[in-house]
PDB file of N, CA and C in Angstrom:
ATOM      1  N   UNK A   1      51.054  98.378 230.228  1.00  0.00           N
ATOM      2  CA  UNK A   1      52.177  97.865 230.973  1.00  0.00           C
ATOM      3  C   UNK A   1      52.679  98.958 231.900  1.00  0.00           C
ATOM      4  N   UNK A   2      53.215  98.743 233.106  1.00  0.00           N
ATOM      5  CA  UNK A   2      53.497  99.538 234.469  1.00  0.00           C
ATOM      6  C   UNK A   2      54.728  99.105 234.869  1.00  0.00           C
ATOM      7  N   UNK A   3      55.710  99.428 234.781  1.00  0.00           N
ATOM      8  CA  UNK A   3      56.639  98.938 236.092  1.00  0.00           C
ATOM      9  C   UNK A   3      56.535  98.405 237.009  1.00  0.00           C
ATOM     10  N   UNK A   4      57.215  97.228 237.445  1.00  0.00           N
ATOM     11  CA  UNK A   4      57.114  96.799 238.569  1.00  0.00           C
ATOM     12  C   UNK A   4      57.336  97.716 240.311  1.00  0.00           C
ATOM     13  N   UNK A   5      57.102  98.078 241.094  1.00  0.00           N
ATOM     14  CA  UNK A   5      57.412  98.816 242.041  1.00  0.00           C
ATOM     15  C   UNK A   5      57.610  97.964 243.001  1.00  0.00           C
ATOM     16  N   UNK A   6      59.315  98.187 243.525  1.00  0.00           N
ATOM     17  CA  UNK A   6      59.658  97.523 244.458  1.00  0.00           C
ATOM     18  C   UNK A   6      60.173  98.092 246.052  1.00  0.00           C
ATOM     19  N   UNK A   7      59.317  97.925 247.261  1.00  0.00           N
ATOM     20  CA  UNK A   7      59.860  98.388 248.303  1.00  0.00           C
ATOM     21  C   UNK A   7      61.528  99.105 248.021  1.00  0.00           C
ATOM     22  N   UNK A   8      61.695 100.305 248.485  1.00  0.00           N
ATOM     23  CA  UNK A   8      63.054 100.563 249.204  1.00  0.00           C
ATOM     24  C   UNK A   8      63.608 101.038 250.328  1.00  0.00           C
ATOM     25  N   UNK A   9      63.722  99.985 251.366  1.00  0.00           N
ATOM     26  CA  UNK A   9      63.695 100.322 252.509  1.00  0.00           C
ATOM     27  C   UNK A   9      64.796 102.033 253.153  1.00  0.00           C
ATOM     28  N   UNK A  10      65.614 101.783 252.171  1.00  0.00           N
ATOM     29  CA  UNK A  10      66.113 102.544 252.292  1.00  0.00           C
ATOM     30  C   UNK A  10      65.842 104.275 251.881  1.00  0.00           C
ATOM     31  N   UNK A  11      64.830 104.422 251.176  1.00  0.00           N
ATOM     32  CA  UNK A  11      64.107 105.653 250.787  1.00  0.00           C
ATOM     33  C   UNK A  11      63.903 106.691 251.793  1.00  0.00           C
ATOM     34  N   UNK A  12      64.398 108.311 251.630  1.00  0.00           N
ATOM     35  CA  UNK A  12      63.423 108.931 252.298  1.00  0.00           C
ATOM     36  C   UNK A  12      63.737 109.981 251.338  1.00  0.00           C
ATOM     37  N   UNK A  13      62.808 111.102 251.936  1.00  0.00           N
ATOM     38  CA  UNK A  13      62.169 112.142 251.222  1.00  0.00           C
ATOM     39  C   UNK A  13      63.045 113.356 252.410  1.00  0.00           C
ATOM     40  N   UNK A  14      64.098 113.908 251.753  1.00  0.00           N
ATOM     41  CA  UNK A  14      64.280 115.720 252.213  1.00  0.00           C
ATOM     42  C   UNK A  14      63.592 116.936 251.877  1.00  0.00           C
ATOM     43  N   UNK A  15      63.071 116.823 252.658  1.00  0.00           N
ATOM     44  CA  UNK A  15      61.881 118.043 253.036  1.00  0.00           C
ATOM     45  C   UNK A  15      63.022 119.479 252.681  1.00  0.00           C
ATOM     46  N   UNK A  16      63.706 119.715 253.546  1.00  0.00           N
ATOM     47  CA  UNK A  16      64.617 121.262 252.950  1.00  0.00           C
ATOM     48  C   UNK A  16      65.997 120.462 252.932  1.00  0.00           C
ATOM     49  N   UNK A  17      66.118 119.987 250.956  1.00  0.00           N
ATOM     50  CA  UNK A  17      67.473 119.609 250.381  1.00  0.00           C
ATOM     51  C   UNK A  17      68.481 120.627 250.710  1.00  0.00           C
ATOM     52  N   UNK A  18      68.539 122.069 250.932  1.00  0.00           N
ATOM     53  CA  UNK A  18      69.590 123.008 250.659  1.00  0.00           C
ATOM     54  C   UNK A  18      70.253 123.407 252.127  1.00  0.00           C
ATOM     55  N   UNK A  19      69.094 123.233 253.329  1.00  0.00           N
ATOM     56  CA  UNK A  19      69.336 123.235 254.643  1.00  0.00           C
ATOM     57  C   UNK A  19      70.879 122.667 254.685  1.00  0.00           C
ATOM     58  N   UNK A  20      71.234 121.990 254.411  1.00  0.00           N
ATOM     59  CA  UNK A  20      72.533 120.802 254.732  1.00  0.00           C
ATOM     60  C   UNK A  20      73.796 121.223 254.131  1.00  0.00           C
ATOM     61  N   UNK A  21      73.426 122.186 252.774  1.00  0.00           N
ATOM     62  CA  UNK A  21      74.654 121.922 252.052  1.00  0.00           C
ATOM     63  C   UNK A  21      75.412 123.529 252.451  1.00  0.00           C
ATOM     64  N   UNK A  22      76.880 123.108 252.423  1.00  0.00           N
ATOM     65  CA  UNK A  22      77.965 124.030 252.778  1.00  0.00           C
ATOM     66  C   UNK A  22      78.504 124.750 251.960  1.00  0.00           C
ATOM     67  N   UNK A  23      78.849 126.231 252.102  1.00  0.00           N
ATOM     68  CA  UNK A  23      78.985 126.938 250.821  1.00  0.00           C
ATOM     69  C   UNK A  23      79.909 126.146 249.783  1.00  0.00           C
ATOM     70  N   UNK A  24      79.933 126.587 248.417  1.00  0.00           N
ATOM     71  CA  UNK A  24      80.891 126.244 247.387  1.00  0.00           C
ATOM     72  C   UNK A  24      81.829 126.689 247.605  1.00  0.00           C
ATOM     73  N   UNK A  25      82.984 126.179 247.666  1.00  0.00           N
ATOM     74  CA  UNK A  25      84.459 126.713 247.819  1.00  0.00           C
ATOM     75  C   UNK A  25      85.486 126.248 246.897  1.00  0.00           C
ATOM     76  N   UNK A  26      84.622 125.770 245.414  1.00  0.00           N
ATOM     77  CA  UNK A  26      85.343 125.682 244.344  1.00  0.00           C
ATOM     78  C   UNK A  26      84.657 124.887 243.444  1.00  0.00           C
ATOM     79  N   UNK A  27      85.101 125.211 242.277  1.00  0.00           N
ATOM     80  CA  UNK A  27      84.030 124.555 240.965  1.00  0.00           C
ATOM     81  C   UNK A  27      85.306 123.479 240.139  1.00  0.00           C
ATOM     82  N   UNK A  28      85.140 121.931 240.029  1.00  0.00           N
ATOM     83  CA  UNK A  28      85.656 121.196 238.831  1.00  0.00           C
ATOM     84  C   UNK A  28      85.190 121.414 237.334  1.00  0.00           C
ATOM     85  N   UNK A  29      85.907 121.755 236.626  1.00  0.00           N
ATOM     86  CA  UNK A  29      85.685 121.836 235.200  1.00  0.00           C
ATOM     87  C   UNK A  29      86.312 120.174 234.690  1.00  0.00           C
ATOM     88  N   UNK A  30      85.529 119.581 234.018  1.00  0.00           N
ATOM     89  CA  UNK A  30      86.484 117.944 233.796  1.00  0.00           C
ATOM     90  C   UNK A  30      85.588 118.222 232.158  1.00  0.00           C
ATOM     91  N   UNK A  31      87.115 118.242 231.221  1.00  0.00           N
ATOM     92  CA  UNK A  31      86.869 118.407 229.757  1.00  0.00           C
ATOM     93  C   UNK A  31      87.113 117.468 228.752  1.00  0.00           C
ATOM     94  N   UNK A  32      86.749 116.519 227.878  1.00  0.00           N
ATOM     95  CA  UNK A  32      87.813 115.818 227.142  1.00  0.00           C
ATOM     96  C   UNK A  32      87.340 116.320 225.800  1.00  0.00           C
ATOM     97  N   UNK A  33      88.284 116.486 224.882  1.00  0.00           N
ATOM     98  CA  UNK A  33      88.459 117.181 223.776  1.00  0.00           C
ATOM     99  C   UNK A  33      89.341 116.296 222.635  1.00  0.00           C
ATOM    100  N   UNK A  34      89.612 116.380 221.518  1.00  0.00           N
ATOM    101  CA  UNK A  34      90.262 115.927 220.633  1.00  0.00           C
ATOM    102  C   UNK A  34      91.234 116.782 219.928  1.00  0.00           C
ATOM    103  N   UNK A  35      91.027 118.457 220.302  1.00  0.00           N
ATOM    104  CA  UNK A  35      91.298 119.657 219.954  1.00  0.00           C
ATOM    105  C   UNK A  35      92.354 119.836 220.668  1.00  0.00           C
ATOM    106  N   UNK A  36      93.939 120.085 220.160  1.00  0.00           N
ATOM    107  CA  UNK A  36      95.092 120.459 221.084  1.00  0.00           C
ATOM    108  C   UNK A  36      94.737 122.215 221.199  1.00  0.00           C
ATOM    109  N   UNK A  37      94.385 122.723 220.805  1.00  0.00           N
ATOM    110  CA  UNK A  37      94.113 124.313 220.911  1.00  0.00           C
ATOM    111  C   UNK A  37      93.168 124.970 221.571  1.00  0.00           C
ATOM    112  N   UNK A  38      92.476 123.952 222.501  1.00  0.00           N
ATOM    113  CA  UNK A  38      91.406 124.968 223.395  1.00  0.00           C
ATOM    114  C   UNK A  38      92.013 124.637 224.981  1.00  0.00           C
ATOM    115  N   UNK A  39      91.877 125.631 225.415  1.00  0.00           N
ATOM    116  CA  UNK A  39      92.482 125.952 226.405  1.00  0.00           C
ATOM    117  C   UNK A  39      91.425 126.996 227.721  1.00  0.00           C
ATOM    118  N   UNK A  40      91.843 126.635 228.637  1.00  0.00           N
ATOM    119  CA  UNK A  40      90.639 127.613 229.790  1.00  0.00           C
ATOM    120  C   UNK A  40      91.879 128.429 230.734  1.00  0.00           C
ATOM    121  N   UNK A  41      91.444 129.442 230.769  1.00  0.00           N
ATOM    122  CA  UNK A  41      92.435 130.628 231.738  1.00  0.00           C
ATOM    123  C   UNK A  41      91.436 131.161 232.321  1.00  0.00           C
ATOM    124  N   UNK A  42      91.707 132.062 233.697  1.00  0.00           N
ATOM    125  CA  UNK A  42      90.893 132.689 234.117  1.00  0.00           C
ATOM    126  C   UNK A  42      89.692 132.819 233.995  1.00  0.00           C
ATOM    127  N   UNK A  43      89.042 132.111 234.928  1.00  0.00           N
ATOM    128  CA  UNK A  43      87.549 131.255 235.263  1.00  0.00           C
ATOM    129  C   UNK A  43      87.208 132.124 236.344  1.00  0.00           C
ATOM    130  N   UNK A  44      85.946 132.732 235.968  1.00  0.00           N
ATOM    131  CA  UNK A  44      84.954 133.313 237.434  1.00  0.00           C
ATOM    132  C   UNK A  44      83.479 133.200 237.186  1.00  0.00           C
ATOM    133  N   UNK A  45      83.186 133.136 238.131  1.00  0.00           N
ATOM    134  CA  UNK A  45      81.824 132.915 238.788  1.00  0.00           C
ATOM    135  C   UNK A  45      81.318 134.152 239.375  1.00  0.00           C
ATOM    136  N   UNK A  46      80.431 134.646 238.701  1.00  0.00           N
ATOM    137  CA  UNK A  46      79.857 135.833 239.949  1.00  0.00           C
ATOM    138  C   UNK A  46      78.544 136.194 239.484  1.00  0.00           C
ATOM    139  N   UNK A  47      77.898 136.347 239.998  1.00  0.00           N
ATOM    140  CA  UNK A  47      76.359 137.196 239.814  1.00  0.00           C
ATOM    141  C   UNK A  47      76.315 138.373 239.464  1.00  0.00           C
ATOM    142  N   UNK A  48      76.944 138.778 239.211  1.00  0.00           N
ATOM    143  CA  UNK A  48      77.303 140.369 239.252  1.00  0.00           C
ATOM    144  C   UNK A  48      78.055 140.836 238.191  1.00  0.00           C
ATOM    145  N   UNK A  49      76.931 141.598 237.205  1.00  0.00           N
ATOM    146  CA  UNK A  49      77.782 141.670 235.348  1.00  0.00           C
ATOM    147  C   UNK A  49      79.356 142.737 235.692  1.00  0.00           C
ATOM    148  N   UNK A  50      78.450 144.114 237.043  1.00  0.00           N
ATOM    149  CA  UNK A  50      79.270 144.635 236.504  1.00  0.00           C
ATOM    150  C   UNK A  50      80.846 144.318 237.326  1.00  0.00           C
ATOM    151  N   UNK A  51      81.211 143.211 238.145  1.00  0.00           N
ATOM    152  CA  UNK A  51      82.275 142.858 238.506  1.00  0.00           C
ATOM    153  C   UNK A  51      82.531 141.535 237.549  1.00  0.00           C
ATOM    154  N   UNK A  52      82.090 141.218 236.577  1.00  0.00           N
ATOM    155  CA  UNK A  52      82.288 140.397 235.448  1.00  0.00           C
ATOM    156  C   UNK A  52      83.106 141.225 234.582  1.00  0.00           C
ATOM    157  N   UNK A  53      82.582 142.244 234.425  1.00  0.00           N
ATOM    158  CA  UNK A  53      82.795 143.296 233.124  1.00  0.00           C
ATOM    159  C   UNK A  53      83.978 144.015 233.801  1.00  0.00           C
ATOM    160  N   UNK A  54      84.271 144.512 234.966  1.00  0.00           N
ATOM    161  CA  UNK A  54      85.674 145.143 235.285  1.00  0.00           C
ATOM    162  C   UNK A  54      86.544 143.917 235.397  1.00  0.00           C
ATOM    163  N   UNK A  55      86.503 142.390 235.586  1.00  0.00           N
ATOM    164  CA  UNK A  55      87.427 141.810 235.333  1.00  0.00           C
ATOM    165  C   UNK A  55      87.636 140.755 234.402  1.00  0.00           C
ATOM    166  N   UNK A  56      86.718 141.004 233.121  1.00  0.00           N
ATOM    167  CA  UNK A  56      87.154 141.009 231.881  1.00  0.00           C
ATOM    168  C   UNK A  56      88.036 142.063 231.713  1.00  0.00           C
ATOM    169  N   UNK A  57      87.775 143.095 231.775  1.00  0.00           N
ATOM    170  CA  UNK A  57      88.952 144.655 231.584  1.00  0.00           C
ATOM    171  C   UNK A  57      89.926 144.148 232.370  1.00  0.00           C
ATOM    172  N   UNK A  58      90.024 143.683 232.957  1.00  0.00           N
ATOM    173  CA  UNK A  58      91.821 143.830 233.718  1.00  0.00           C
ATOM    174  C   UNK A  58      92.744 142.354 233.420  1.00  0.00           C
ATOM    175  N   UNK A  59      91.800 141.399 232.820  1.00  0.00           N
ATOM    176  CA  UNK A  59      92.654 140.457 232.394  1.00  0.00           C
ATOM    177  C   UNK A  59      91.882 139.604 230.704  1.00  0.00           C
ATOM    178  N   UNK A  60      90.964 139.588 230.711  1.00  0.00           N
ATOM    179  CA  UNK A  60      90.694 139.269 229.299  1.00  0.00           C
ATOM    180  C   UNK A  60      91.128 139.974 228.126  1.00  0.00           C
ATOM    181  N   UNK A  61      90.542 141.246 228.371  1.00  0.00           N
ATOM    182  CA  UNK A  61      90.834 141.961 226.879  1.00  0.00           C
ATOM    183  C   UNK A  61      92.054 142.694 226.736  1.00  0.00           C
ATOM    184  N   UNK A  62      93.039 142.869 227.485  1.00  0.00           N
ATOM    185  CA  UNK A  62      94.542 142.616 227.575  1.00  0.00           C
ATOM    186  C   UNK A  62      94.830 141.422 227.041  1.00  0.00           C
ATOM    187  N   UNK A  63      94.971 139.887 227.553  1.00  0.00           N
ATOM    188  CA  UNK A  63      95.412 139.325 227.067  1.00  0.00           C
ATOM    189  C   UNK A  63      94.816 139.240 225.486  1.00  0.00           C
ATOM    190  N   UNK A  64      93.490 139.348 225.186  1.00  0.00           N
ATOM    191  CA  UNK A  64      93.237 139.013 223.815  1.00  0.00           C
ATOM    192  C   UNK A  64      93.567 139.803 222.923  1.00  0.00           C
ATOM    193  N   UNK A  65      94.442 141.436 223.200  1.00  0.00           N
ATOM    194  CA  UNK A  65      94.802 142.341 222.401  1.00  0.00           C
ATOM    195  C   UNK A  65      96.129 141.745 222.115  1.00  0.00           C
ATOM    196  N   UNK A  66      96.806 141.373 223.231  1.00  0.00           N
ATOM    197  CA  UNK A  66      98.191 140.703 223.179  1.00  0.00           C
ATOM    198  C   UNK A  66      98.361 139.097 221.915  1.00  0.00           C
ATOM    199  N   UNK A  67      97.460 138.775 222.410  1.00  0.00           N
ATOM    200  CA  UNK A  67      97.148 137.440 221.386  1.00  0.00           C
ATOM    201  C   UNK A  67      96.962 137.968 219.626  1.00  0.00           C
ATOM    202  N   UNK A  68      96.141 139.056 219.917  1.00  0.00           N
ATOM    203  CA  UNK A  68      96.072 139.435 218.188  1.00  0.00           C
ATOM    204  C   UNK A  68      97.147 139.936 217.736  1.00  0.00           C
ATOM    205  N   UNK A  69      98.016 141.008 218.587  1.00  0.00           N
ATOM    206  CA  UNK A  69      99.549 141.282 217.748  1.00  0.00           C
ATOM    207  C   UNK A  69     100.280 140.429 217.675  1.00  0.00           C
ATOM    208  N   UNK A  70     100.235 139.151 218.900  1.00  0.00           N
ATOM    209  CA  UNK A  70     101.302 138.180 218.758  1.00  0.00           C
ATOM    210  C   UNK A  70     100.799 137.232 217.050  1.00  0.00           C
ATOM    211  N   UNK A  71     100.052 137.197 216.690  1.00  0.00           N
ATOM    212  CA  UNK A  71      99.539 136.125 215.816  1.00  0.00           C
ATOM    213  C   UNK A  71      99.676 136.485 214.421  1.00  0.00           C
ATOM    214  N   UNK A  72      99.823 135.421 213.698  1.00  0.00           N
ATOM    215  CA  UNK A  72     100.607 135.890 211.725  1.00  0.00           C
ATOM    216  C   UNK A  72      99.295 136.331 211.440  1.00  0.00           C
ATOM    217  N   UNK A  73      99.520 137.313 210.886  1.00  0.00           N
ATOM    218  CA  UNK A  73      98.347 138.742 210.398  1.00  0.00           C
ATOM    219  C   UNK A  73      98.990 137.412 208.667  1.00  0.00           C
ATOM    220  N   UNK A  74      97.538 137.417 207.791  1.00  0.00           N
ATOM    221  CA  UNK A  74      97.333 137.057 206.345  1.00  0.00           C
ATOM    222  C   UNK A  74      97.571 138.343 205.298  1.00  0.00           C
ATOM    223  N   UNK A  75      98.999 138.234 204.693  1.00  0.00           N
ATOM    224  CA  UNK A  75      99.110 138.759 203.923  1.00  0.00           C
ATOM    225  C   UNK A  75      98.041 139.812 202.454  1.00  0.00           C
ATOM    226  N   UNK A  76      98.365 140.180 201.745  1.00  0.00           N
ATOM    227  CA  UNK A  76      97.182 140.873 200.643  1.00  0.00           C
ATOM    228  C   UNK A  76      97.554 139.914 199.546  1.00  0.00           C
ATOM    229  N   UNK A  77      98.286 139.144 199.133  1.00  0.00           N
ATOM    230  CA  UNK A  77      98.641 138.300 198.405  1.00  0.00           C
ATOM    231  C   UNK A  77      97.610 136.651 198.943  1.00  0.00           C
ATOM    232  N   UNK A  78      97.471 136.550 200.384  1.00  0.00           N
ATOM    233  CA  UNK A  78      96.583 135.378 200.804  1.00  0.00           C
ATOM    234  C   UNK A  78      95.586 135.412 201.260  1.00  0.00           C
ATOM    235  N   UNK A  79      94.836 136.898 201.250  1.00  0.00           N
ATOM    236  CA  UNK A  79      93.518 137.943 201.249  1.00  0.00           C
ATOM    237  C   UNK A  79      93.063 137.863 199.714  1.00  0.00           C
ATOM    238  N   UNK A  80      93.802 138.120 198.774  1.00  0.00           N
ATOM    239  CA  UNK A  80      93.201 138.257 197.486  1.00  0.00           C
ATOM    240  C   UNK A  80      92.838 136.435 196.762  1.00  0.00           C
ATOM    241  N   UNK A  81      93.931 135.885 197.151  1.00  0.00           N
ATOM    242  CA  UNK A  81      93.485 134.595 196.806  1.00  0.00           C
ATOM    243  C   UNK A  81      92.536 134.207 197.292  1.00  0.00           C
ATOM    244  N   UNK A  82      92.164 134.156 198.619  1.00  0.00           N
ATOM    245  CA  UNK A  82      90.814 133.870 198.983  1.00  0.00           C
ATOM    246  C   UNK A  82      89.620 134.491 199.020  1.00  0.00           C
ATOM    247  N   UNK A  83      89.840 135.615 198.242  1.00  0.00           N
ATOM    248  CA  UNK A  83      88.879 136.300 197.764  1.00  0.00           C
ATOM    249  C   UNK A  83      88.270 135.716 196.472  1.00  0.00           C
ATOM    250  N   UNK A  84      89.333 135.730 195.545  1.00  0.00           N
ATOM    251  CA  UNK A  84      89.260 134.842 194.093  1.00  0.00           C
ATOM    252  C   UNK A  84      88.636 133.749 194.304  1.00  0.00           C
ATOM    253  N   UNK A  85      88.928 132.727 194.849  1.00  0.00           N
ATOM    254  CA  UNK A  85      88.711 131.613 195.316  1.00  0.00           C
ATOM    255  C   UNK A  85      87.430 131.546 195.748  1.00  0.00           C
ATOM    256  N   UNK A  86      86.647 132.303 195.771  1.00  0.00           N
ATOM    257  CA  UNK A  86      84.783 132.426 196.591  1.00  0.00           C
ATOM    258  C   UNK A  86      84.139 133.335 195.260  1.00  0.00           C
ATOM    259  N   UNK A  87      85.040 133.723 194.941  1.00  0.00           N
ATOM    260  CA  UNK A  87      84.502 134.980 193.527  1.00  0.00           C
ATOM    261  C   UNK A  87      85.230 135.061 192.047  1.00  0.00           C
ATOM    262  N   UNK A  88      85.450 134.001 191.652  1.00  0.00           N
ATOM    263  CA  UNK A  88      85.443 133.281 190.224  1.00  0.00           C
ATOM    264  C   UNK A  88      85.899 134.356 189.407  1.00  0.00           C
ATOM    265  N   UNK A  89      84.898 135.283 189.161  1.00  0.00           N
ATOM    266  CA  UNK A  89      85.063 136.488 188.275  1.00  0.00           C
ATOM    267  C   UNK A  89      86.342 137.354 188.425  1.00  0.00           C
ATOM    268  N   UNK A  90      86.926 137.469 189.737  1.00  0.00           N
ATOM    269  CA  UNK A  90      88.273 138.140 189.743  1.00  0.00           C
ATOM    270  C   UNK A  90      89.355 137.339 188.906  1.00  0.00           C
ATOM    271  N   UNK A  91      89.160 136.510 188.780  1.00  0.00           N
ATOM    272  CA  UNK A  91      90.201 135.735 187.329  1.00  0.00           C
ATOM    273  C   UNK A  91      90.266 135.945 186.237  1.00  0.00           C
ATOM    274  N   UNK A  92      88.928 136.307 185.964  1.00  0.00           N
ATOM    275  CA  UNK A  92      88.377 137.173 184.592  1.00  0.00           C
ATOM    276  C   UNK A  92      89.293 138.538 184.885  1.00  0.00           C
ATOM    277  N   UNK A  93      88.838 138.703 185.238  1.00  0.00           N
ATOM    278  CA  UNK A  93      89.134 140.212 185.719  1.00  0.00           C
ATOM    279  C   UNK A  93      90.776 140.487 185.788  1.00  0.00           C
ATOM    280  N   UNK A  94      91.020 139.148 186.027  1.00  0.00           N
ATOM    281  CA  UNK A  94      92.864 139.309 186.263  1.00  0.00           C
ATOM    282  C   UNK A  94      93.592 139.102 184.824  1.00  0.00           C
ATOM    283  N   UNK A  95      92.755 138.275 184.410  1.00  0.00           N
ATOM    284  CA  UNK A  95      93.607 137.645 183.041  1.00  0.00           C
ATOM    285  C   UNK A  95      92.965 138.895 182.009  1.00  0.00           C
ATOM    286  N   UNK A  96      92.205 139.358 182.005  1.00  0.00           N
ATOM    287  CA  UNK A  96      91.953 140.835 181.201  1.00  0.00           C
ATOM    288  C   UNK A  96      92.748 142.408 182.016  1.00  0.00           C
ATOM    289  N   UNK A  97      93.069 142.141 182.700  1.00  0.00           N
ATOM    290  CA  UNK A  97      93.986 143.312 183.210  1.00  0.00           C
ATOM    291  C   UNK A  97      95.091 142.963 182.741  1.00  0.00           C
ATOM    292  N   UNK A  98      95.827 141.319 182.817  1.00  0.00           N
ATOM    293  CA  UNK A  98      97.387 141.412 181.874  1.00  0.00           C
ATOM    294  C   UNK A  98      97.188 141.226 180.469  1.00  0.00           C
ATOM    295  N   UNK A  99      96.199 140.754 179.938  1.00  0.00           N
ATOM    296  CA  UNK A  99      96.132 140.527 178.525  1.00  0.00           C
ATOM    297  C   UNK A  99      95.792 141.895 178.093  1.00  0.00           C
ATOM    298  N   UNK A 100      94.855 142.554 177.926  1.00  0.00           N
ATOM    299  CA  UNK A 100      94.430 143.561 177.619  1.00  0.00           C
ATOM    300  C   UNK A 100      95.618 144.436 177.230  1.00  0.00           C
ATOM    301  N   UNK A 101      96.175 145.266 178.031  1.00  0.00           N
ATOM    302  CA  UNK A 101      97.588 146.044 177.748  1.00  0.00           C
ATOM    303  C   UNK A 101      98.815 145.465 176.653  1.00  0.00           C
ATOM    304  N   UNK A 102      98.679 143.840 176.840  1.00  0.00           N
ATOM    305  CA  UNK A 102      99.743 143.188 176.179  1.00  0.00           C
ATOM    306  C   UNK A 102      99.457 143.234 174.467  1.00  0.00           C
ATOM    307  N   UNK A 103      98.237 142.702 174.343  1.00  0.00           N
ATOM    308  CA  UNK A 103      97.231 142.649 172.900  1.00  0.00           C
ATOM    309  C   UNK A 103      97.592 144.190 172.306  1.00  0.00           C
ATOM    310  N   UNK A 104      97.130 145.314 173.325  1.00  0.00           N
ATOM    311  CA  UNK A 104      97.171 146.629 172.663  1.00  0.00           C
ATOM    312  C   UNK A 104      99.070 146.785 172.200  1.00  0.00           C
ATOM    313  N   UNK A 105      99.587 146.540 172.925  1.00  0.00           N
ATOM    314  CA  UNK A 105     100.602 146.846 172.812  1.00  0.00           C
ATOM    315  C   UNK A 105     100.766 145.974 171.552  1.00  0.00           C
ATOM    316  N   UNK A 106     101.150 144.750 171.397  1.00  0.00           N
ATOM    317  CA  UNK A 106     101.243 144.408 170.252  1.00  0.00           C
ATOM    318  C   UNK A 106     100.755 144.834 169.023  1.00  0.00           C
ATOM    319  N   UNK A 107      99.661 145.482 168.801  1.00  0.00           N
ATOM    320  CA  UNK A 107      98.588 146.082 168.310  1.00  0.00           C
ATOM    321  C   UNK A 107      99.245 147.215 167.290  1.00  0.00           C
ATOM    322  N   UNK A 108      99.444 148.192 168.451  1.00  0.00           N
ATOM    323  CA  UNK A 108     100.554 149.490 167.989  1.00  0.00           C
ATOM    324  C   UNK A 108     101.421 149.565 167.643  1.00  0.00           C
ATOM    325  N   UNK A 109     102.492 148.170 167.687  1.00  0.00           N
ATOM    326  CA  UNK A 109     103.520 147.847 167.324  1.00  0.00           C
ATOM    327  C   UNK A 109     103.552 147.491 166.107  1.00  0.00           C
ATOM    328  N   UNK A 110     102.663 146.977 165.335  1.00  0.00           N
ATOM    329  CA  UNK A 110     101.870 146.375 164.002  1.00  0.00           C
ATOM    330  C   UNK A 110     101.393 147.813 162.988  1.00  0.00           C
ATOM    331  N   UNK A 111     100.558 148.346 163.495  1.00  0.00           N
ATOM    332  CA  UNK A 111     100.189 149.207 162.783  1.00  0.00           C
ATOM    333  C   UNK A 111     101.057 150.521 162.818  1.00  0.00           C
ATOM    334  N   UNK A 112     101.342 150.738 163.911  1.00  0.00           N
ATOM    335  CA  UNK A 112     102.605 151.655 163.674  1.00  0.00           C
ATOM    336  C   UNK A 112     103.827 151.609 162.013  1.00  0.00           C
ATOM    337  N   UNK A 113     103.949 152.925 161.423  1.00  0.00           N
ATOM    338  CA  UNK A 113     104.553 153.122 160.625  1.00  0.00           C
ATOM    339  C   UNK A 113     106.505 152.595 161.092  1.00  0.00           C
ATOM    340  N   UNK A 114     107.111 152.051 159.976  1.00  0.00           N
ATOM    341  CA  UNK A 114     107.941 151.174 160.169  1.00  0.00           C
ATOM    342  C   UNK A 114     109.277 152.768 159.831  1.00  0.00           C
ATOM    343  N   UNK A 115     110.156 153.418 161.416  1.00  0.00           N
ATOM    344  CA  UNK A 115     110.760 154.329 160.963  1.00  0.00           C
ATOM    345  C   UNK A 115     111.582 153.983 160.103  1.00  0.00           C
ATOM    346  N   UNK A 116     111.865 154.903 159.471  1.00  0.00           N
ATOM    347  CA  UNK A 116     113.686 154.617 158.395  1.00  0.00           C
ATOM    348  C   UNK A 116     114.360 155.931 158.570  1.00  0.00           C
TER     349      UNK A 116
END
């Protein structure tokens, strides 16, 4: 089976496609997302790493240093839980660090001679 092929009078063939076209004098970005948190700032275009790379330095990695002090740093109290939480054994480990001392202590308290 083949496709049917139908005259189009209207057809032609551009020999030099790029001859015609006029520089770019601006780029559409068109995004749809479901995500309220992504966001686009300062957009460039260039061929050229190392004028990429001096203006990342003068406006990216400023703002993204600014973004990390502005932002809630996770406590050692919500660092250790989610540590626990992937590694089981620190529970062990927790409930024998308060039991342990408590047991002994009781321990010495028992066998210890009764003063008078």
């Amino acid at each position: 089976w083949a496709p049917r092929k139908i005259p189009n009078p209207d057809f032609f063939e551009d020999k030099t496609p790029f001859a015609s076209l006029l520089p770019i004098a601006g780029v559409g970005i068109e995004m749809w997302t479901m995500t309220k948190d992504i966001m686009f700032d300062n957009i460039i275009l260039t061929d050229s790493k190392a004028t990429a790379d001096e203006w990342a330095g003068e406006s990216w990695n400023k703002k993204a240093l600014i973004e990390d002090l502005a932002s809630p740093k996770e406590s050692l109290i919500d660092q250790w839980l989610t540590y626990a939480g992937e590694n089981p054994i620190m529970w062990v480990l927790l409930a024998a660090a308060i039991l342990v001392p408590v047991i002994l202590y009781f321990l010495l308290l028992r066998w210890q001679p009764a003063c008078r």
